[in-house]
N, C-alpha and C. Protein backbone atom coordinates (compact mmCIF):
# COMPACT_ATOMS: atom_id res chain seq x y z
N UNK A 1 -13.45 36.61 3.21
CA UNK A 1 -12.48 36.07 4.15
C UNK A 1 -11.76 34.90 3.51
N UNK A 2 -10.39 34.69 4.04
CA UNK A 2 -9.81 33.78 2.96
C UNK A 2 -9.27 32.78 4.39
N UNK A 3 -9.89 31.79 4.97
CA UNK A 3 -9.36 30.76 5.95
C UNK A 3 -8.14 29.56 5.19
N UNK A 4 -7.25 29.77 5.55
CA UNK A 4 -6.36 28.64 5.36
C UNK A 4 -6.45 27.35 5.81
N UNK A 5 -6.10 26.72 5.12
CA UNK A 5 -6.19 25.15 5.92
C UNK A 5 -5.06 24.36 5.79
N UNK A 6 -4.40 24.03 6.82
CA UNK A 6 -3.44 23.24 7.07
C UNK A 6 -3.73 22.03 7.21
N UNK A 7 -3.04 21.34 5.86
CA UNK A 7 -2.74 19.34 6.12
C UNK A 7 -1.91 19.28 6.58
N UNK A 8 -1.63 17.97 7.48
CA UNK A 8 -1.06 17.07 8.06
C UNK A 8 -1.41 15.82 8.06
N UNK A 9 -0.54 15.27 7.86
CA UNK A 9 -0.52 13.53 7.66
C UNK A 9 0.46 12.85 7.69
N UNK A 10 0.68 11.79 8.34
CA UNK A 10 1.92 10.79 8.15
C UNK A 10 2.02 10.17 7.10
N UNK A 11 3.50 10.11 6.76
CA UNK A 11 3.47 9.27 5.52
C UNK A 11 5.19 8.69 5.91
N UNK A 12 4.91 7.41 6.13
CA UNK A 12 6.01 5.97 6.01
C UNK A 12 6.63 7.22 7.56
N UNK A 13 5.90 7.66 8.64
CA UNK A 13 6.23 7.77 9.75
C UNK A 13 7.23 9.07 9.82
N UNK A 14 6.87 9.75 8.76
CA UNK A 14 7.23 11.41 8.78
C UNK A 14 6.28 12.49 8.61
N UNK A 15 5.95 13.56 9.45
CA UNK A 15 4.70 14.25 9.71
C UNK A 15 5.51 15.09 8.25
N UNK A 16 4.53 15.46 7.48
CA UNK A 16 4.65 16.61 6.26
C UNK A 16 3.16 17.46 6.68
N UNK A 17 3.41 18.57 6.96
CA UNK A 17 2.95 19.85 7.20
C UNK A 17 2.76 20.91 5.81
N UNK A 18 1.35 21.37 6.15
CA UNK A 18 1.51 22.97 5.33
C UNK A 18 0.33 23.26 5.19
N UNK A 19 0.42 24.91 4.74
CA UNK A 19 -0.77 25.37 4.73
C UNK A 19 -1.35 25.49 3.29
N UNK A 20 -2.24 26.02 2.44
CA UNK A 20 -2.58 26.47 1.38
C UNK A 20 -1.89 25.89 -0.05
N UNK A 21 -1.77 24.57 0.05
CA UNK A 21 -1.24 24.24 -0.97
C UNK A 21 0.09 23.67 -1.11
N UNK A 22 0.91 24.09 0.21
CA UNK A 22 1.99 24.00 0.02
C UNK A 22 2.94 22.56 -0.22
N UNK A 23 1.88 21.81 0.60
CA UNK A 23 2.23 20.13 0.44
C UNK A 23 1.94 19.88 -1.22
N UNK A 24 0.73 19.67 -1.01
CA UNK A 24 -0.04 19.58 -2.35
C UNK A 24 -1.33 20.45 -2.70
N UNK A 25 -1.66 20.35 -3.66
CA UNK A 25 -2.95 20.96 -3.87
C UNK A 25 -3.90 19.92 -3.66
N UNK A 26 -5.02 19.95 -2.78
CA UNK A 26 -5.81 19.67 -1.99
C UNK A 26 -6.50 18.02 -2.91
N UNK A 27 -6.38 18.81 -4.03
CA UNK A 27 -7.66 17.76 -5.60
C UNK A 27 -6.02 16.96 -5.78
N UNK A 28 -5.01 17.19 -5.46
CA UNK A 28 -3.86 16.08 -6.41
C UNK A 28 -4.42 14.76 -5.77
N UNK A 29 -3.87 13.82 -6.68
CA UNK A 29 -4.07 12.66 -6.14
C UNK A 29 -2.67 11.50 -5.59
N UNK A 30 -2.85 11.25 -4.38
CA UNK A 30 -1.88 10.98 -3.33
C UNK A 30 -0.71 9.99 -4.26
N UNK A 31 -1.74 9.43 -4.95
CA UNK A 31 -0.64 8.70 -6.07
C UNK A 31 0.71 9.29 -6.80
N UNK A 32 0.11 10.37 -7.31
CA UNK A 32 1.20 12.06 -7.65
C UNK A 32 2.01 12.16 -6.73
N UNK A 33 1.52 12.77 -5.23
CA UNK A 33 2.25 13.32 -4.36
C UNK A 33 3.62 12.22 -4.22
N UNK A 34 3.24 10.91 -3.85
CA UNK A 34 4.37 10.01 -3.54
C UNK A 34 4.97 9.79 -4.56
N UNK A 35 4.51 10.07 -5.50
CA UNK A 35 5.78 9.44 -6.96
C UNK A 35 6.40 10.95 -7.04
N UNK A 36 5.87 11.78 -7.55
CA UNK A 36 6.23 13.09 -7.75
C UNK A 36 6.78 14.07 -6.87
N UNK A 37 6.27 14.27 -5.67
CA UNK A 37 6.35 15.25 -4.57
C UNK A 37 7.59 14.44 -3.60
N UNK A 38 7.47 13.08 -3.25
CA UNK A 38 7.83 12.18 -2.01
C UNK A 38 8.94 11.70 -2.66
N UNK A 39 9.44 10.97 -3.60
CA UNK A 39 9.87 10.01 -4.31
C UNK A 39 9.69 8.38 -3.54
N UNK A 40 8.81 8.61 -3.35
CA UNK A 40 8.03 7.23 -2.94
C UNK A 40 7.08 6.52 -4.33
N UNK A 41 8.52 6.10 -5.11
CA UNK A 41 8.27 5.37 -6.40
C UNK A 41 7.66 4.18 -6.74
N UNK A 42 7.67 3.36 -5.68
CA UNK A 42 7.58 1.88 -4.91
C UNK A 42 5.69 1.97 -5.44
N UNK A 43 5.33 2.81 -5.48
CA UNK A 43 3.94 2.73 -5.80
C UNK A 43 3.74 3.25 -7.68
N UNK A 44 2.62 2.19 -7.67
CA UNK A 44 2.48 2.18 -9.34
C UNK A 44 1.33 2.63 -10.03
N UNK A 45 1.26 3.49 -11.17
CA UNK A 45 0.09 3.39 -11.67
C UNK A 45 -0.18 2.54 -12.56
N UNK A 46 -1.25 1.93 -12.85
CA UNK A 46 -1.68 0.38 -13.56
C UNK A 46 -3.03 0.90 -14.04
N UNK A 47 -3.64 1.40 -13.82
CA UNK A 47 -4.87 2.29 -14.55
C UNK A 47 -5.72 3.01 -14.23
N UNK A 48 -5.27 3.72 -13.01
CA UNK A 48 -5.71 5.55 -12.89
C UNK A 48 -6.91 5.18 -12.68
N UNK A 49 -8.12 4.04 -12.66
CA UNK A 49 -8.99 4.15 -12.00
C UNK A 49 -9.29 3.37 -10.90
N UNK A 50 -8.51 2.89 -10.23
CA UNK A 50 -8.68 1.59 -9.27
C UNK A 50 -9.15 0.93 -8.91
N UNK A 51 -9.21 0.09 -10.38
CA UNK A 51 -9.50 -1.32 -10.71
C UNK A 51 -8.77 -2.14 -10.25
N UNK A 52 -6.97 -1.55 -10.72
CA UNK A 52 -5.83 -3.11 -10.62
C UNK A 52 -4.90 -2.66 -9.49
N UNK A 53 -4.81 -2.40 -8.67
CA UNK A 53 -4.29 -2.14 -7.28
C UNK A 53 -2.72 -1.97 -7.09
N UNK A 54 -2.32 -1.55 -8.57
CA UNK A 54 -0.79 -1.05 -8.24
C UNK A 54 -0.58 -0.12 -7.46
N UNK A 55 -1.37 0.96 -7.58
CA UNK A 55 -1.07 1.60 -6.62
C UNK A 55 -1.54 1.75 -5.09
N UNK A 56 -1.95 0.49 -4.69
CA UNK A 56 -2.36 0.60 -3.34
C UNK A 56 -1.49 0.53 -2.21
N UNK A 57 -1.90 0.95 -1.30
CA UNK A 57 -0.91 1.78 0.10
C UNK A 57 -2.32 1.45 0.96
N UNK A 58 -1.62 1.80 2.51
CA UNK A 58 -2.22 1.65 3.83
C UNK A 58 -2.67 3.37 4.09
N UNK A 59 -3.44 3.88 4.30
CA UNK A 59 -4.36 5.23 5.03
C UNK A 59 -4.42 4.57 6.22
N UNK A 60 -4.34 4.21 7.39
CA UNK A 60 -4.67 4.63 9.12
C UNK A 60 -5.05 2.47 8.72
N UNK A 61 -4.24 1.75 8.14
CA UNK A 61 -4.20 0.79 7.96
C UNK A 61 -4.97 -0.54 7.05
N UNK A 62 -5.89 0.65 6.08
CA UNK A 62 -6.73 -0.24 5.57
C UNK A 62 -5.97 0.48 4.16
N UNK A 63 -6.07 -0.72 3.17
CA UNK A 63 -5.71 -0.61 1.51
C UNK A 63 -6.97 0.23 1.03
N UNK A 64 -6.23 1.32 0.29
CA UNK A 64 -6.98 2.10 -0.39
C UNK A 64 -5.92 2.18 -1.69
N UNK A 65 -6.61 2.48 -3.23
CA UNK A 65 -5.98 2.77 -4.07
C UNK A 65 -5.90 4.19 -4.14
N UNK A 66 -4.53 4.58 -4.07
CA UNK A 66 -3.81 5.60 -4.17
C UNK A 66 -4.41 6.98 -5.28
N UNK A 67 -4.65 5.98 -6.43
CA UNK A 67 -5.00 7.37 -7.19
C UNK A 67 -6.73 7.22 -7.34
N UNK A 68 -6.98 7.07 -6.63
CA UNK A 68 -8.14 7.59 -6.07
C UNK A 68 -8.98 8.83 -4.83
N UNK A 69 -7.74 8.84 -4.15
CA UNK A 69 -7.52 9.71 -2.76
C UNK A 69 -6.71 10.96 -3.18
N UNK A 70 -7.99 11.69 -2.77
CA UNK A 70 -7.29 13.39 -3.01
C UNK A 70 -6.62 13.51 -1.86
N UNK A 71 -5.13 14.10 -2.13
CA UNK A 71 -4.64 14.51 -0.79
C UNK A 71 -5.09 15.37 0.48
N UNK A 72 -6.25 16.34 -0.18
CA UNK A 72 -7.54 16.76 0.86
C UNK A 72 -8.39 16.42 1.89
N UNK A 73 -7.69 14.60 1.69
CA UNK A 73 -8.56 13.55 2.49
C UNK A 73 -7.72 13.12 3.59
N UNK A 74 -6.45 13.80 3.49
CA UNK A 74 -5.58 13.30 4.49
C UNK A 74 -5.24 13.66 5.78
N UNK A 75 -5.92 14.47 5.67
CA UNK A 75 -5.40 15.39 7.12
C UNK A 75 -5.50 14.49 8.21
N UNK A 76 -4.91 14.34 9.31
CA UNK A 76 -4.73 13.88 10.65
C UNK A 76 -4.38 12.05 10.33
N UNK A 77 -4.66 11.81 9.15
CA UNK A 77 -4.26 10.09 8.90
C UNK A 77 -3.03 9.76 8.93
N UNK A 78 -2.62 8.46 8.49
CA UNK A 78 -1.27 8.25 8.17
C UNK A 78 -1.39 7.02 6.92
N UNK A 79 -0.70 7.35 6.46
CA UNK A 79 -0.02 6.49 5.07
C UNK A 79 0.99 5.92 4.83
N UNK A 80 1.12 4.60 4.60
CA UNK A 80 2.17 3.86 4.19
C UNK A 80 2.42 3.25 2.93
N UNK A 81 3.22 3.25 2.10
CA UNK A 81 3.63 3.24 0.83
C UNK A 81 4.55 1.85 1.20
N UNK A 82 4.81 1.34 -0.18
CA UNK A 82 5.69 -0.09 0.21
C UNK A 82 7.41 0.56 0.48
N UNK A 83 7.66 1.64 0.81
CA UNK A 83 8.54 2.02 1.53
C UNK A 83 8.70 1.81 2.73
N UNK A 84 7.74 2.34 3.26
CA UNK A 84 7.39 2.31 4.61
C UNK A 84 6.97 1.13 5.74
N UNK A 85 7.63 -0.28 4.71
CA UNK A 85 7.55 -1.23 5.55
C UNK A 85 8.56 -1.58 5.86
N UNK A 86 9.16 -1.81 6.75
CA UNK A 86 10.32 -2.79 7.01
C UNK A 86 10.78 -3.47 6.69
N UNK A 87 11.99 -3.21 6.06
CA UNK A 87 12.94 -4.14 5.32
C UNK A 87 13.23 -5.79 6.03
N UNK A 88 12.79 -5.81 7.32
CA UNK A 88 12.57 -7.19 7.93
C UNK A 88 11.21 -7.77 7.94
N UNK A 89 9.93 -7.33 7.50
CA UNK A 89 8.95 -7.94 7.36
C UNK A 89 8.97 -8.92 6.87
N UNK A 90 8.16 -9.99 7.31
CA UNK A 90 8.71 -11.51 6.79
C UNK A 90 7.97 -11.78 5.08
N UNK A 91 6.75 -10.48 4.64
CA UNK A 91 6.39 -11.06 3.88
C UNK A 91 7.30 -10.61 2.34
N UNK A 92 8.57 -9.61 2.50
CA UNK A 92 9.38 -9.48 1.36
C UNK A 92 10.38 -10.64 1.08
N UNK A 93 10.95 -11.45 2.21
CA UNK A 93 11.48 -12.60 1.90
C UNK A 93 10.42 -13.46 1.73
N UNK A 94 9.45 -13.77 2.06
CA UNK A 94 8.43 -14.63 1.41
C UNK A 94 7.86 -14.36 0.05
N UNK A 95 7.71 -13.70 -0.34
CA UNK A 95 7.50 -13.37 -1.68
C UNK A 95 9.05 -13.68 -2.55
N UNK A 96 10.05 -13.03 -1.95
CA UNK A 96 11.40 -13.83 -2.81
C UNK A 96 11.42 -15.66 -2.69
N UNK A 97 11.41 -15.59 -1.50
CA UNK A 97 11.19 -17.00 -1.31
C UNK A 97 10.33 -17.93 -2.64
N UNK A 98 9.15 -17.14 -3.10
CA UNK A 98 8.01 -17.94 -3.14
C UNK A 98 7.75 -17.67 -5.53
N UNK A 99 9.11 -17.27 -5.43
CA UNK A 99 9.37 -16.04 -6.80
C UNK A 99 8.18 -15.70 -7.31
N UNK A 100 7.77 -15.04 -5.89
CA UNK A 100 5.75 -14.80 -6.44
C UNK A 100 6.18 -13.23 -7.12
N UNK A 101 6.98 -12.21 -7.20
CA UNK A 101 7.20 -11.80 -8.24
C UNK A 101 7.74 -11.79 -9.47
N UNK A 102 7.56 -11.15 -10.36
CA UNK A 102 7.53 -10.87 -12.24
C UNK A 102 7.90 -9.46 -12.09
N UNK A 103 7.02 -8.63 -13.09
CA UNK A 103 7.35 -7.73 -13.63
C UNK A 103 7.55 -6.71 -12.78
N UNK A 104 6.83 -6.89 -11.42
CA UNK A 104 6.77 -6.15 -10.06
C UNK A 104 6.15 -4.87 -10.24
N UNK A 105 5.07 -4.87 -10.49
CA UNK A 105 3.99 -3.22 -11.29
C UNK A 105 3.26 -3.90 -9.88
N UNK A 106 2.76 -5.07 -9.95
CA UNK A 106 1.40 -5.30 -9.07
C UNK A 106 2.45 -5.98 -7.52
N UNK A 107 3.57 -5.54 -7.28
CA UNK A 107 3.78 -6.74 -6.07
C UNK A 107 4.08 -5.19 -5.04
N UNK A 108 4.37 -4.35 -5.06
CA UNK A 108 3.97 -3.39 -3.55
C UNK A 108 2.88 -3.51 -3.28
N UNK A 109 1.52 -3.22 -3.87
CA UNK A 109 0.33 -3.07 -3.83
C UNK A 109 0.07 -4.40 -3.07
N UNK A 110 0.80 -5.51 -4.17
CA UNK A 110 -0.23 -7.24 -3.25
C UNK A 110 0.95 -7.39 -1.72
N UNK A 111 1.91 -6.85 -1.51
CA UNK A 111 2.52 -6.70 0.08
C UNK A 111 1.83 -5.96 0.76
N UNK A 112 0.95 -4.73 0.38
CA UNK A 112 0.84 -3.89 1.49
C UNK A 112 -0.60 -4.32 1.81
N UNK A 113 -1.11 -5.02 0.72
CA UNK A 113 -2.99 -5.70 0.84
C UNK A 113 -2.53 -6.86 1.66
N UNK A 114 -1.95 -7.38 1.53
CA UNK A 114 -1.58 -8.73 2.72
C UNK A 114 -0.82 -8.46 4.02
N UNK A 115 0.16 -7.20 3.93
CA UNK A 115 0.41 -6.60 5.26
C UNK A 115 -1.23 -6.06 6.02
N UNK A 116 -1.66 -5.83 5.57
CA UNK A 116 -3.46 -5.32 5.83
C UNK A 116 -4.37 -6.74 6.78
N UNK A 117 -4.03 -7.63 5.61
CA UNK A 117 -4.68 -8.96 6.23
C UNK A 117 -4.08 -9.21 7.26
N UNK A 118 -2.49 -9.46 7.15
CA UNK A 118 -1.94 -10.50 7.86
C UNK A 118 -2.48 -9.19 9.75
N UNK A 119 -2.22 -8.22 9.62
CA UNK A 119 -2.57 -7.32 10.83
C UNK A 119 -3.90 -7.53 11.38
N UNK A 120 -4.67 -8.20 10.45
CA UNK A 120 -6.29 -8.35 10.79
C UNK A 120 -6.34 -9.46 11.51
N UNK A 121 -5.91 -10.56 10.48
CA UNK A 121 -5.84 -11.67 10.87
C UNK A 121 -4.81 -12.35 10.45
N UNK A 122 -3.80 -13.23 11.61
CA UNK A 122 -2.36 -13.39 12.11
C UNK A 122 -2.47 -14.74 10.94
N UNK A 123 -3.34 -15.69 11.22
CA UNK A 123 -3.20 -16.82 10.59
C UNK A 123 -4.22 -17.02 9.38
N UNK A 124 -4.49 -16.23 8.17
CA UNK A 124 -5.51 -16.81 7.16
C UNK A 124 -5.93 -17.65 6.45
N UNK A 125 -6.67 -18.09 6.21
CA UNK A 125 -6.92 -18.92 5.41
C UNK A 125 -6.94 -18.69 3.72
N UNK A 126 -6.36 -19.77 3.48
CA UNK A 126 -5.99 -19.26 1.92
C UNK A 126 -7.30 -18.60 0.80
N UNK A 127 -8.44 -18.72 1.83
CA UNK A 127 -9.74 -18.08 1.35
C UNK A 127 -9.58 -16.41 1.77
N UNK A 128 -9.43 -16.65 2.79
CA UNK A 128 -9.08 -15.27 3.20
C UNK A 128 -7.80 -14.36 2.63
N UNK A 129 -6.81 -14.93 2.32
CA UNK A 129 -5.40 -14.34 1.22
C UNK A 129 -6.39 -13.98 -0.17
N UNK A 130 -6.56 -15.26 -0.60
CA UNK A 130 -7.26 -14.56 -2.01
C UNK A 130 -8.62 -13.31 -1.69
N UNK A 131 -9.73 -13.52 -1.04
CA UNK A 131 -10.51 -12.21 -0.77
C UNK A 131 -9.63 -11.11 -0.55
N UNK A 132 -8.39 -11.34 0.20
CA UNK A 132 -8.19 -10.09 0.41
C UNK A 132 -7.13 -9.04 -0.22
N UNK A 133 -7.05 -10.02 -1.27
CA UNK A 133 -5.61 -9.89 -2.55
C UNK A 133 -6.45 -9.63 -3.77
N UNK A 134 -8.20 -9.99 -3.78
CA UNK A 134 -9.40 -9.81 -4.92
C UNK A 134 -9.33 -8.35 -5.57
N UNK A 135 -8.42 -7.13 -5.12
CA UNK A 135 -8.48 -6.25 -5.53
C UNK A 135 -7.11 -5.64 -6.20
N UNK A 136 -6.23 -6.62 -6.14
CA UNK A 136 -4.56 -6.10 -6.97
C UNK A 136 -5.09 -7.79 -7.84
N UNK A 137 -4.66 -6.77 -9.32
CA UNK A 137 -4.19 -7.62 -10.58
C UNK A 137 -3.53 -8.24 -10.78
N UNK A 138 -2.76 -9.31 -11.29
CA UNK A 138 -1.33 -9.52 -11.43
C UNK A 138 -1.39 -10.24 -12.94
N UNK A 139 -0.81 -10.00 -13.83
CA UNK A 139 -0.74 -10.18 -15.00
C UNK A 139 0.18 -11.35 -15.57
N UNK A 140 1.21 -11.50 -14.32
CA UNK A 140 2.21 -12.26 -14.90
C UNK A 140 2.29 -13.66 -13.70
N UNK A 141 1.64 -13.80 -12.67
CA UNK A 141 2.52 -14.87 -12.09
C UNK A 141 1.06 -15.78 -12.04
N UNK A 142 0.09 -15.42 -12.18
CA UNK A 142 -0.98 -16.31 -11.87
C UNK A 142 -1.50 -16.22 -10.50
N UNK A 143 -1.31 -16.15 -9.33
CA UNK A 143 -1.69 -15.76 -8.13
C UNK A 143 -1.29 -16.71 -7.22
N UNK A 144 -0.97 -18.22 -7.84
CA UNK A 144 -0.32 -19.10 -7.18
C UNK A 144 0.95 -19.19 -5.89
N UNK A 145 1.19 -18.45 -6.40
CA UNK A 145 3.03 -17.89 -5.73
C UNK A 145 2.71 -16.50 -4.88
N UNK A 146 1.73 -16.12 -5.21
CA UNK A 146 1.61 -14.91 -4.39
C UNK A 146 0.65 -15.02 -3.31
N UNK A 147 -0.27 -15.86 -2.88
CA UNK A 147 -0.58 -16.61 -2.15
C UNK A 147 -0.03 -17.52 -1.31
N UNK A 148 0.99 -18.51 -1.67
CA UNK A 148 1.92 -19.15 -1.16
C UNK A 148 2.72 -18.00 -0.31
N UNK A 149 3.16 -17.10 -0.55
CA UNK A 149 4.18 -16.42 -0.25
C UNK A 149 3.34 -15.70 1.32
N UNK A 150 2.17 -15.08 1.37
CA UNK A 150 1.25 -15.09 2.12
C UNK A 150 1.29 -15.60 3.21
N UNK A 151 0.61 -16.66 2.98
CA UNK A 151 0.48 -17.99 3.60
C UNK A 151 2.39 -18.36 4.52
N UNK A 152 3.26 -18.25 3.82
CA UNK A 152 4.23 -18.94 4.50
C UNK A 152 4.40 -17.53 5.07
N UNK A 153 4.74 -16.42 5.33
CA UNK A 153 4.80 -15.28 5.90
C UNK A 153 3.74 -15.10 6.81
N UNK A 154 2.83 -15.96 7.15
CA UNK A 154 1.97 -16.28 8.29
C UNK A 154 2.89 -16.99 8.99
N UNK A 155 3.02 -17.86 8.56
CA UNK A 155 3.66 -19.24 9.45
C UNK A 155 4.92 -18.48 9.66
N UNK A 156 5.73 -18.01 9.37
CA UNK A 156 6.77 -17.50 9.57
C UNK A 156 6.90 -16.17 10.79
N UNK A 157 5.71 -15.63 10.81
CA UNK A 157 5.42 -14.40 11.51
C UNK A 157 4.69 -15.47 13.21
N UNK A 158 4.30 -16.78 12.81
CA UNK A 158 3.95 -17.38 13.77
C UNK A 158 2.59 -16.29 14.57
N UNK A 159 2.07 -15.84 13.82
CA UNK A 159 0.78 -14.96 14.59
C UNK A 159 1.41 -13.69 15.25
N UNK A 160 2.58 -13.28 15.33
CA UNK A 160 2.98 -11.99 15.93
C UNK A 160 2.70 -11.21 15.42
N UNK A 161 2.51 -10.23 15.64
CA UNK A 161 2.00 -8.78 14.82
C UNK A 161 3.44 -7.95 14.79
């Protein structure tokens, strides 16, 4: 008997459907699908084992690294890529604000890990920014500015979700 299985999953708030492959093959890794399949480029690979968190994205709201997640894992979730945030979120002008980016490999990944926090918790503590930024790399700015940027995108968001 040959049962089909149909994925479904949101991704940046568009249902993609299919049966047997047709999205992806089940083992790709979601990292592929959005660069390759999506053109959801905004996500990076930095070293294919997820260590340095370029490629991290939101699953049903928690940071997961991307090329780690077989698209097999997706069914009924949803995913957000640094596309899929709003061009008015306060923390992309805070990060310009704060010129907490460089080379920009590691700054979707450290927006969508602090879009994560800031949803958890409205006002953090700069203990809490760094724990929760402990898993994207950044090679070029030092972490100084990318923290700051955080932090004032709290205050700026004033605790609203």
């Amino acid at each position: 008997m040959n049962f089909a299985r149909t994925l479904e999953f949101t991704l940046n708030g568009r249902v993609l459907s299919g049966a047997d492959g047709s999205i992806a093959s089940p083992s790709m890794r979601l990292l592929d699908l959005l660069r390759l399949q999506a053109g959801q480029t905004g996500t990076k690979e930095g070293c294919g084992e997820g260590e340095c968190g370029a490629c991290a994205v939101l699953v049903d709201g928690e940071v997961v690294n991307s090329c780690l997640v077989p698209v097999g894992q997706l069914h009924g979730r949803t995913v957000m890529s640094i596309e899929g945030l709003p061009r008015t979120d306060p923390l992309l002008e805070a990060f310009a604000r704060a010129g907490a980016t460089q080379c920009g490999i590691c700054t979707p990944g450290m927006i969508l890990a602090a879009r994560a926090l800031l949803d958890r918790q409205p006002d953090p503590s700069l203990d809490e920014v760094r724990e929760a930024l402990a898993g994207n790399l950044c090679r070029c700015t030092g972490y100084a500015r990318i923290y700051a940027a955080v932090l004032d995108a709290a205050t700026v968001r004033g605790g609203d979700a």
